[in-house]
Protein backbone atom coordinates (compact mmCIF):
# COMPACT_ATOMS: atom_id res chain seq x y z
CA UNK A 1 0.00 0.00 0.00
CA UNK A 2 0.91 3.59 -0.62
CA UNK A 3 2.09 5.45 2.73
CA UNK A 4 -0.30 7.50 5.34
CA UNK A 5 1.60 10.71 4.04
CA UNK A 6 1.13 10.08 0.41
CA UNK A 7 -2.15 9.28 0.23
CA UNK A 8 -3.42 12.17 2.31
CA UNK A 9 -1.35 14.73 0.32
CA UNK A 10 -2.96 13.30 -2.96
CA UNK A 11 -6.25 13.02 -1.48
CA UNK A 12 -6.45 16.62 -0.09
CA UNK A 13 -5.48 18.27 -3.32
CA UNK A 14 -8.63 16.74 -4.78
CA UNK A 15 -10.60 20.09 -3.76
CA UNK A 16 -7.52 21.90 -5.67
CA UNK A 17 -8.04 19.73 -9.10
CA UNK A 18 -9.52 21.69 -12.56
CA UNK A 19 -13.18 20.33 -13.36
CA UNK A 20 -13.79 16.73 -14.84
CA UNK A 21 -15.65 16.75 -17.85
CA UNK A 22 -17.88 13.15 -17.72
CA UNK A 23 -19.15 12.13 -21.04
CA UNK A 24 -21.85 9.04 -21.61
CA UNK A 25 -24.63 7.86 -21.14
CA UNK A 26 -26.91 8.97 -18.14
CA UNK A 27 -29.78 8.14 -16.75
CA UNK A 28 -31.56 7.57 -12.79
CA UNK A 29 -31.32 4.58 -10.36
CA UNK A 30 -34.48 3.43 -8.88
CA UNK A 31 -34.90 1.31 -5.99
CA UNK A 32 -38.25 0.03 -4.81
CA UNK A 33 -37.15 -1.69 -1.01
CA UNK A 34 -39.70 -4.00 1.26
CA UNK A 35 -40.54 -7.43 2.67
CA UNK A 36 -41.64 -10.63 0.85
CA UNK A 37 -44.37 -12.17 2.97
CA UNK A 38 -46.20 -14.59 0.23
CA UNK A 39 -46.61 -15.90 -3.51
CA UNK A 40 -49.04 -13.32 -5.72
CA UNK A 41 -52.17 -15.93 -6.41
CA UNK A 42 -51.97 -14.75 -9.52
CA UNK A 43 -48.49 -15.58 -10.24
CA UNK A 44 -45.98 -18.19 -8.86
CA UNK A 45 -44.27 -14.81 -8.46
CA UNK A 46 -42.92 -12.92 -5.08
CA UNK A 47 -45.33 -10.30 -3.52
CA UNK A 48 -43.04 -7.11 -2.76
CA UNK A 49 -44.45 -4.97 -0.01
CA UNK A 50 -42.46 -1.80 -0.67
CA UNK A 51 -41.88 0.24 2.48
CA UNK A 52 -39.29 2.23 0.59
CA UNK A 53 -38.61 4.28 -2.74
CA UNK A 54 -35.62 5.95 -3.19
CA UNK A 55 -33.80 7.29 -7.09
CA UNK A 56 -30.00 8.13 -7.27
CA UNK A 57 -28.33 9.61 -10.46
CA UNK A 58 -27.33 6.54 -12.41
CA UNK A 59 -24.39 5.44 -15.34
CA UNK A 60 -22.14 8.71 -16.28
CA UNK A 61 -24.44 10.77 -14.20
CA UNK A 62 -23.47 8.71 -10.53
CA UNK A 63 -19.49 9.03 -11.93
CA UNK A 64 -20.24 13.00 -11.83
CA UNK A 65 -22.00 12.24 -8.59
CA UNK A 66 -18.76 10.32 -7.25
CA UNK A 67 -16.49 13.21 -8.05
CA UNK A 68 -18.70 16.04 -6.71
CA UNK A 69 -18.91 14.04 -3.32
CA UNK A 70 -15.09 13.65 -3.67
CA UNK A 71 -15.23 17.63 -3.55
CA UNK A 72 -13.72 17.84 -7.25
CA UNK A 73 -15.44 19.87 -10.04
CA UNK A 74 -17.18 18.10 -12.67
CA UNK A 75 -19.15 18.95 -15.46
CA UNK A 76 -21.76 16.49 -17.21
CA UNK A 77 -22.34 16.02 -20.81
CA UNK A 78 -24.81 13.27 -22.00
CA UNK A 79 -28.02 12.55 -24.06
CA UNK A 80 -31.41 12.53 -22.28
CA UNK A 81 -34.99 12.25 -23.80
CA UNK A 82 -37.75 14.61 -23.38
CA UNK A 83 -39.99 12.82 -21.66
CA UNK A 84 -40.46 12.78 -17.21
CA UNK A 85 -37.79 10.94 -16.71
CA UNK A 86 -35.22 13.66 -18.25
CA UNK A 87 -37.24 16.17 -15.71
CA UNK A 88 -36.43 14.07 -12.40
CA UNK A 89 -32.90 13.72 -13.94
CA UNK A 90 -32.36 17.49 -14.01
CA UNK A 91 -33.86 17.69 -10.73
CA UNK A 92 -31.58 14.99 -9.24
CA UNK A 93 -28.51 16.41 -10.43
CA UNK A 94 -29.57 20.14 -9.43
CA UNK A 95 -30.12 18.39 -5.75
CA UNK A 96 -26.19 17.15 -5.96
CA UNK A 97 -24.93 20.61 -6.78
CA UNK A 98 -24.34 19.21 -10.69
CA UNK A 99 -25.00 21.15 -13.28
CA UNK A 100 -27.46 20.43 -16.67
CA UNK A 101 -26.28 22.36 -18.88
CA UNK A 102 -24.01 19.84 -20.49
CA UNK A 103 -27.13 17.77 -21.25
CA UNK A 104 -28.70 17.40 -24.90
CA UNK A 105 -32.74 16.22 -24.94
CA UNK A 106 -33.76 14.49 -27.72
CA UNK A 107 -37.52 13.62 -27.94
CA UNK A 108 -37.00 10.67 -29.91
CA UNK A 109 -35.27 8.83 -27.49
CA UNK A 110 -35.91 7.73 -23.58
CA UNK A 111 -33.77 8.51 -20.72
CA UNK A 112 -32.34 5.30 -19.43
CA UNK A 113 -34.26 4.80 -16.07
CA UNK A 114 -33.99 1.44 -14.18
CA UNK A 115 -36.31 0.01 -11.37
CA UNK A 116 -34.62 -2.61 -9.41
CA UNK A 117 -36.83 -4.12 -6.86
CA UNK A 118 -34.85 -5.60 -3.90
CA UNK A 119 -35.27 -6.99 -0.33
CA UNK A 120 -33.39 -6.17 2.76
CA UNK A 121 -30.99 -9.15 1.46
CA UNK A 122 -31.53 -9.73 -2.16
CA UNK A 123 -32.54 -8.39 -5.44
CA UNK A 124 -35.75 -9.54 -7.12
CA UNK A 125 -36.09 -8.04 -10.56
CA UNK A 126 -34.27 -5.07 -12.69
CA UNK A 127 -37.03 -2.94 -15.13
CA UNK A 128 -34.91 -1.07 -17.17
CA UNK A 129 -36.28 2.06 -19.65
CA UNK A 130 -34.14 2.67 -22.16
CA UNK A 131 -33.16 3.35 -26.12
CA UNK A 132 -29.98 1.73 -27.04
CA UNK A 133 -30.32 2.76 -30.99
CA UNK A 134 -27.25 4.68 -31.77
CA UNK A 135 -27.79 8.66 -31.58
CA UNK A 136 -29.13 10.90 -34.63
CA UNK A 137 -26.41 12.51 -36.95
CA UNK A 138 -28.87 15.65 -35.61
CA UNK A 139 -28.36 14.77 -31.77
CA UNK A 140 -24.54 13.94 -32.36
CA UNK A 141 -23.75 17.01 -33.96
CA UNK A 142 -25.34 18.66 -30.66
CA UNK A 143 -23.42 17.02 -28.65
CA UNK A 144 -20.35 17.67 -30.27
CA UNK A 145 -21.31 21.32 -30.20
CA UNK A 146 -21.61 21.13 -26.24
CA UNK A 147 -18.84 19.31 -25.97
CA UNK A 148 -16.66 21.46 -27.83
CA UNK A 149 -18.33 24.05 -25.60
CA UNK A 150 -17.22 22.43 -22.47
CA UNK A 151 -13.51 20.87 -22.91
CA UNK A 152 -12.08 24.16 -22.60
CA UNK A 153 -12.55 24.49 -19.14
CA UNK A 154 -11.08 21.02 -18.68
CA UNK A 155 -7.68 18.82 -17.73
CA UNK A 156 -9.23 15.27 -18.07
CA UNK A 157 -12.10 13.35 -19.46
CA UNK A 158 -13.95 9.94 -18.24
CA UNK A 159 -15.72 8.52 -21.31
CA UNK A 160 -18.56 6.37 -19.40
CA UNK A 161 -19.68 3.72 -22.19
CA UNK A 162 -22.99 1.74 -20.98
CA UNK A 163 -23.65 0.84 -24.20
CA UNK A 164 -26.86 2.90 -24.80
CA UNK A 165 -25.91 4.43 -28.03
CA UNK A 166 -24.66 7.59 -27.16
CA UNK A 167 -21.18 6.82 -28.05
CA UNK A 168 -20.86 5.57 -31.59
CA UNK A 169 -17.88 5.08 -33.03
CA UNK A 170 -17.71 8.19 -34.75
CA UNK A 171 -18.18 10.21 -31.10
CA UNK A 172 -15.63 8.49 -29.54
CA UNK A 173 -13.27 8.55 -32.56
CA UNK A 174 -13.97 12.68 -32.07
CA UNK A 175 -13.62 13.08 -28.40
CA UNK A 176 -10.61 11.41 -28.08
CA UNK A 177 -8.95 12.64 -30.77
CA UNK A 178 -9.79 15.80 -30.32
CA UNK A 179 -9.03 16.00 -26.36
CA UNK A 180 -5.37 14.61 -27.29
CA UNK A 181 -4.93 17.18 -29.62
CA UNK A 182 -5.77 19.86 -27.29
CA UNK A 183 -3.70 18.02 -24.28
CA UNK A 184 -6.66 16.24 -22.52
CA UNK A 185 -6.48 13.08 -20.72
CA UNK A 186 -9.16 10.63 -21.54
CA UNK A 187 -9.98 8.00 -19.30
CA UNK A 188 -12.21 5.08 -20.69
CA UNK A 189 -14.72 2.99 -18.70
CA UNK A 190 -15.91 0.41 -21.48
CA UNK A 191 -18.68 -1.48 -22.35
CA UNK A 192 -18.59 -4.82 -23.28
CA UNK A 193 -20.96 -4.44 -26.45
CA UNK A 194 -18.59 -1.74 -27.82
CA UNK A 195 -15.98 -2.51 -30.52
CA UNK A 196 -12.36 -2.25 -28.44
CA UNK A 197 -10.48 -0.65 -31.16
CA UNK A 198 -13.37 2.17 -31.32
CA UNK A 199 -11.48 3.14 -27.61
CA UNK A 200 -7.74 3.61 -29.76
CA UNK A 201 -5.90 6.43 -28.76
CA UNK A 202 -7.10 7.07 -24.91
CA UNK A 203 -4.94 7.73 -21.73
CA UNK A 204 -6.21 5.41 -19.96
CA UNK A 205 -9.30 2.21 -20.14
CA UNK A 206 -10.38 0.53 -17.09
CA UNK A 207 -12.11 -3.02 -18.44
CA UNK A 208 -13.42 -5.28 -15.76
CA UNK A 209 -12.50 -9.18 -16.25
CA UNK A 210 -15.48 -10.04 -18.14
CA UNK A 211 -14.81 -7.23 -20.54
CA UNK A 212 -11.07 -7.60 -20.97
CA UNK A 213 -12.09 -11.14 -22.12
CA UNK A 214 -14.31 -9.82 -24.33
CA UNK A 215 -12.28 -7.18 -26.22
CA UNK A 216 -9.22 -9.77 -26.50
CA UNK A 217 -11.70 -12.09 -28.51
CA UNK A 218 -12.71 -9.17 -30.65
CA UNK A 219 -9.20 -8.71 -31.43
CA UNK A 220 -8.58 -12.52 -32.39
CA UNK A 221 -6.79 -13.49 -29.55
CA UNK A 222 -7.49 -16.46 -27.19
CA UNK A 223 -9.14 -15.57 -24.40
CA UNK A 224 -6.99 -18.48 -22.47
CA UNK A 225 -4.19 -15.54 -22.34
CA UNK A 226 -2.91 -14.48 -18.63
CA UNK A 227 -4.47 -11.34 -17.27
CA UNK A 228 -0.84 -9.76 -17.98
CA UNK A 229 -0.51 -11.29 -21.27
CA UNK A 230 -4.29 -9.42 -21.88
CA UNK A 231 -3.25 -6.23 -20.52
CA UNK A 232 -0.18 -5.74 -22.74
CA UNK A 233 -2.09 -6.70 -26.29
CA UNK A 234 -4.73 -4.02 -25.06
CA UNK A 235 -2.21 -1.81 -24.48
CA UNK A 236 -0.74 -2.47 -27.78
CA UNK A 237 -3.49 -2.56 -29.95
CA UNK A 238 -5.35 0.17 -28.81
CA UNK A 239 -2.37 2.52 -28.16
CA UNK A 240 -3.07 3.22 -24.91
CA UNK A 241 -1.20 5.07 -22.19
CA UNK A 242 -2.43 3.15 -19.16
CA UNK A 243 -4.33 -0.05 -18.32
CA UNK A 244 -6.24 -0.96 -15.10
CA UNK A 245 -7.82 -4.16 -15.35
CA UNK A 246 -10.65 -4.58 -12.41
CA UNK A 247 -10.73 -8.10 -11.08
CA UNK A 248 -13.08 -7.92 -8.40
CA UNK A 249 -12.26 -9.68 -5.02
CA UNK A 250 -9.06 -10.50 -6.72
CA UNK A 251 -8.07 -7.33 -7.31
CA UNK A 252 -6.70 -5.32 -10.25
CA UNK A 253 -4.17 -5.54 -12.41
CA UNK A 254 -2.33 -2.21 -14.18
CA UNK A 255 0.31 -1.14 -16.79
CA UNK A 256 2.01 2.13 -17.12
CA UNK A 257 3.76 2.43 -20.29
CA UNK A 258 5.43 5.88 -19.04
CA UNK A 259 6.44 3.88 -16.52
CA UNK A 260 8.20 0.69 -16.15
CA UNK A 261 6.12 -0.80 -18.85
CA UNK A 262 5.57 -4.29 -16.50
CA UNK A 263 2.07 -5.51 -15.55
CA UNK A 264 1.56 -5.01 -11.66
CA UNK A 265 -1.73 -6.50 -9.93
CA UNK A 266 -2.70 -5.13 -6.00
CA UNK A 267 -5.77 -7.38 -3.91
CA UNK A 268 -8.92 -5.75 -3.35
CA UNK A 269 -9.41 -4.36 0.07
CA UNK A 270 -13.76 -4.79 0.17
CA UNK A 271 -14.50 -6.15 3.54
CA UNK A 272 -18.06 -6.56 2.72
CA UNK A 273 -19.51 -6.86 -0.28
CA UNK A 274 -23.56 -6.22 0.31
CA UNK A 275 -24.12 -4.31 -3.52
CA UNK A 276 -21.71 -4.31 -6.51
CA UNK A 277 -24.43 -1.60 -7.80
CA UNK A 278 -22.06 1.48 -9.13
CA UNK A 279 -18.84 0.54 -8.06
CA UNK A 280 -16.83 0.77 -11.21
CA UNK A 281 -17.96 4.47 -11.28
CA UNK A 282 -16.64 5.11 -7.96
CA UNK A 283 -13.54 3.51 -8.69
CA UNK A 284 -13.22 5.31 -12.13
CA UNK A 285 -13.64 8.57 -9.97
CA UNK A 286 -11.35 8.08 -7.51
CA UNK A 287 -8.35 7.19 -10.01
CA UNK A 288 -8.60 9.50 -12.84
CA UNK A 289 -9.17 12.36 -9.70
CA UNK A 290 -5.89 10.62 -7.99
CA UNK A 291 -3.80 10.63 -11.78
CA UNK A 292 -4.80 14.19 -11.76
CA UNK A 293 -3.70 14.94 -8.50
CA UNK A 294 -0.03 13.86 -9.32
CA UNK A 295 -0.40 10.35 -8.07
CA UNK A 296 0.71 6.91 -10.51
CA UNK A 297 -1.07 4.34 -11.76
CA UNK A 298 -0.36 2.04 -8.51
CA UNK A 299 -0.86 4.93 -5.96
CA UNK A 300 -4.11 5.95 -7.88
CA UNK A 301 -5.19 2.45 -8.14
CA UNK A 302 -4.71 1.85 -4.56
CA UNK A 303 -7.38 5.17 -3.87
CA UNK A 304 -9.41 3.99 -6.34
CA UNK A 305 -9.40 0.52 -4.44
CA UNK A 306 -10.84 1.91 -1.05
CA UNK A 307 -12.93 3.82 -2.89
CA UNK A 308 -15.17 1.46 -4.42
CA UNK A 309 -14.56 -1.10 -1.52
CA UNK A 310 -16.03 1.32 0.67
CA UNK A 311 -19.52 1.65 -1.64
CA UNK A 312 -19.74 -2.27 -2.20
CA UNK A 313 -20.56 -2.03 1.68
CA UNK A 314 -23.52 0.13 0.87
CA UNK A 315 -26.95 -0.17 -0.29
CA UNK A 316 -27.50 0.41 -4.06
CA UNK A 317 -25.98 2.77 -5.98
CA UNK A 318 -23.63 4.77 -3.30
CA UNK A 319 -21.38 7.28 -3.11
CA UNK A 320 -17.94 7.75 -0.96
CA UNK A 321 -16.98 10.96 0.75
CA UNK A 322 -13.16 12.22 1.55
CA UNK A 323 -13.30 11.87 5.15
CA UNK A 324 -15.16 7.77 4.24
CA UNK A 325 -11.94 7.53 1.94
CA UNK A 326 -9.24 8.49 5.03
CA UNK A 327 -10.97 6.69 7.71
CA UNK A 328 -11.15 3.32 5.55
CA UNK A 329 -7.18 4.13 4.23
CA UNK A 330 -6.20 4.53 7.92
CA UNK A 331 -8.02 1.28 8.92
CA UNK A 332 -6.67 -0.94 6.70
CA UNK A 333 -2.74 0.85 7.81
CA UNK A 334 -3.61 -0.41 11.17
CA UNK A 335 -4.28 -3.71 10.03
């Protein structure tokens, strides 16, 4: 682990960090919470009684959400429909202290809402709202407008790819290309129905297992490769700066090539694991914030760590707050 001293010095200069521009796909979390006392007779289905409703900000939006409870600027930019749902969205974000004006609506399309309906112990169904048709050449040359708008006010991007259509291969080949060419970081949190190559040229891409899997097989290569034999073709073929590969309670594994160029792994440091819900975006937060902050890939991969073992304690989709962050760091010191 990174020492005491070092990760308080790169943790307190969060509040000191330019804004991070988010870009993806957004949309609300839902949870409908109760007890399960008997079988619907009209079903052989679970009767929920709900005793509690509750919506978070969801996908790119709960990254933006991560960061502001971090204390770090961020600014939002995303595709939303016109509809209700794209009204409570506002509203949510205006309740964080997040601003909308990053946001393009587009009455053709819904804004990704999901219902998951859970217990005090498990979940019993997702509902999910959603258009996953790639954007309008209309809507995409809004967006690039805003986004051209906003990147000048802006070190470092996260590129938040749920899959939803927002980022098409001809978005992301522009907003990476274009942040590089005005000195922008861009950090990449895939999706696993996305082409890999469509991700070429970014700082940084933070695959999960599953995904890493995925995107080796779209390149042509076994899938029986080693998690550091993975790392290094991704790194290669997609010209990246940086890899962090999330392997859940085993850890991560990362590459620096402005480093020593050697694939590193560190354990995961979740004591409890009650809801996964959300906890790539906090961990997506916490690094590219940490990178920003002068820390490398291991010391911001460590952060990032804690982070999101910290929120996979928590109920749904959760956030993590700086003094959550120290208190959990200084914990596991002790330990």
């Amino acid at each position: 682990m990174i020492t005491n001293e070092r990760f308080k010095e790169i943790i307190q200069s969060f509040q000191k960090l330019k804004p991070i521009l988010v870009v993806g796909d957004v949309g609300i979390d839902k949870y409908s919470s109760g007890a399960v006392n008997r079988i619907s007779p009209e079903a052989p289905v679970p009767v929920l009684e709900v005793n509690k409703e509750w919506m978070k900000l969801g996908l790119a939006a709960n990254v933006s959400d991560n960061l502001k409870s971090l204390g770090i600027q961020t600014t939002l930019c995303g595709v939303i429909g016109d509809d209700k749902n794209a009204n409570t969205l506002e509203e949510l974000l205006e309740d964080s202290g997040l601003k909308t004006w990053g946001l393009v609506r587009d009455k053709e399309r819904m804004t990704t809402f999901k219902e998951r309906v859970v217990t005090s112990t498990q979940q019993i169904c997702r509902i999910d709202y959603e258009t996953k048709e790639g954007i309008s050449n209309e809507t995409y040359k809004r967006l690039q407008e805003r986004f051209s708008e906003l990147k000048k006010d802006h070190t470092s991007i996260i590129i938040e790819d749920y899959g939803k259509g927002l980022l098409t291969q001809g978005a992301l080949d522009f907003i990476i290309n274009d942040a590089k060419a005005n000195g922008i970081k861009t950090s990449v949190d895939p999706a696993r129905t996305t082409p890999p190559t469509w991700y070429k040229g970014a700082s940084l891409l933070k695959p999960n297992e599953v995904e890493s899997e995925l995107m080796i097989q779209s390149l042509g290569v076994s899938t029986k490769t080693s998690i550091e034999d993975r790392a290094k073709i991704l790194v290669e073929k997609l010209d990246l700066e940086k890899i962090i590969i999330t392997l859940g309670a085993n850890g991560m594994a990362l590459l620096d090539t402005k480093a020593d160029g050697k694939v590193h792994k560190i354990p995961t440091v979740a004591k409890d694991v009650f809801d996964v819900s959300g906890a790539g975006d906090t961990a997506i937060s916490a690094i590219v914030a940490s990178l920003d902050a002068g820390a490398n890939l291991q010391e911001a991969a460590w952060i990032g760590n804690c982070a999101s073992g910290i929120v996979v304690g928590k109920k749904g989709t959760a956030l993590v707050t700086l003094s959550e962050l120290e208190k959990y760091f200084q914990a596991l010191s002790s330990l």
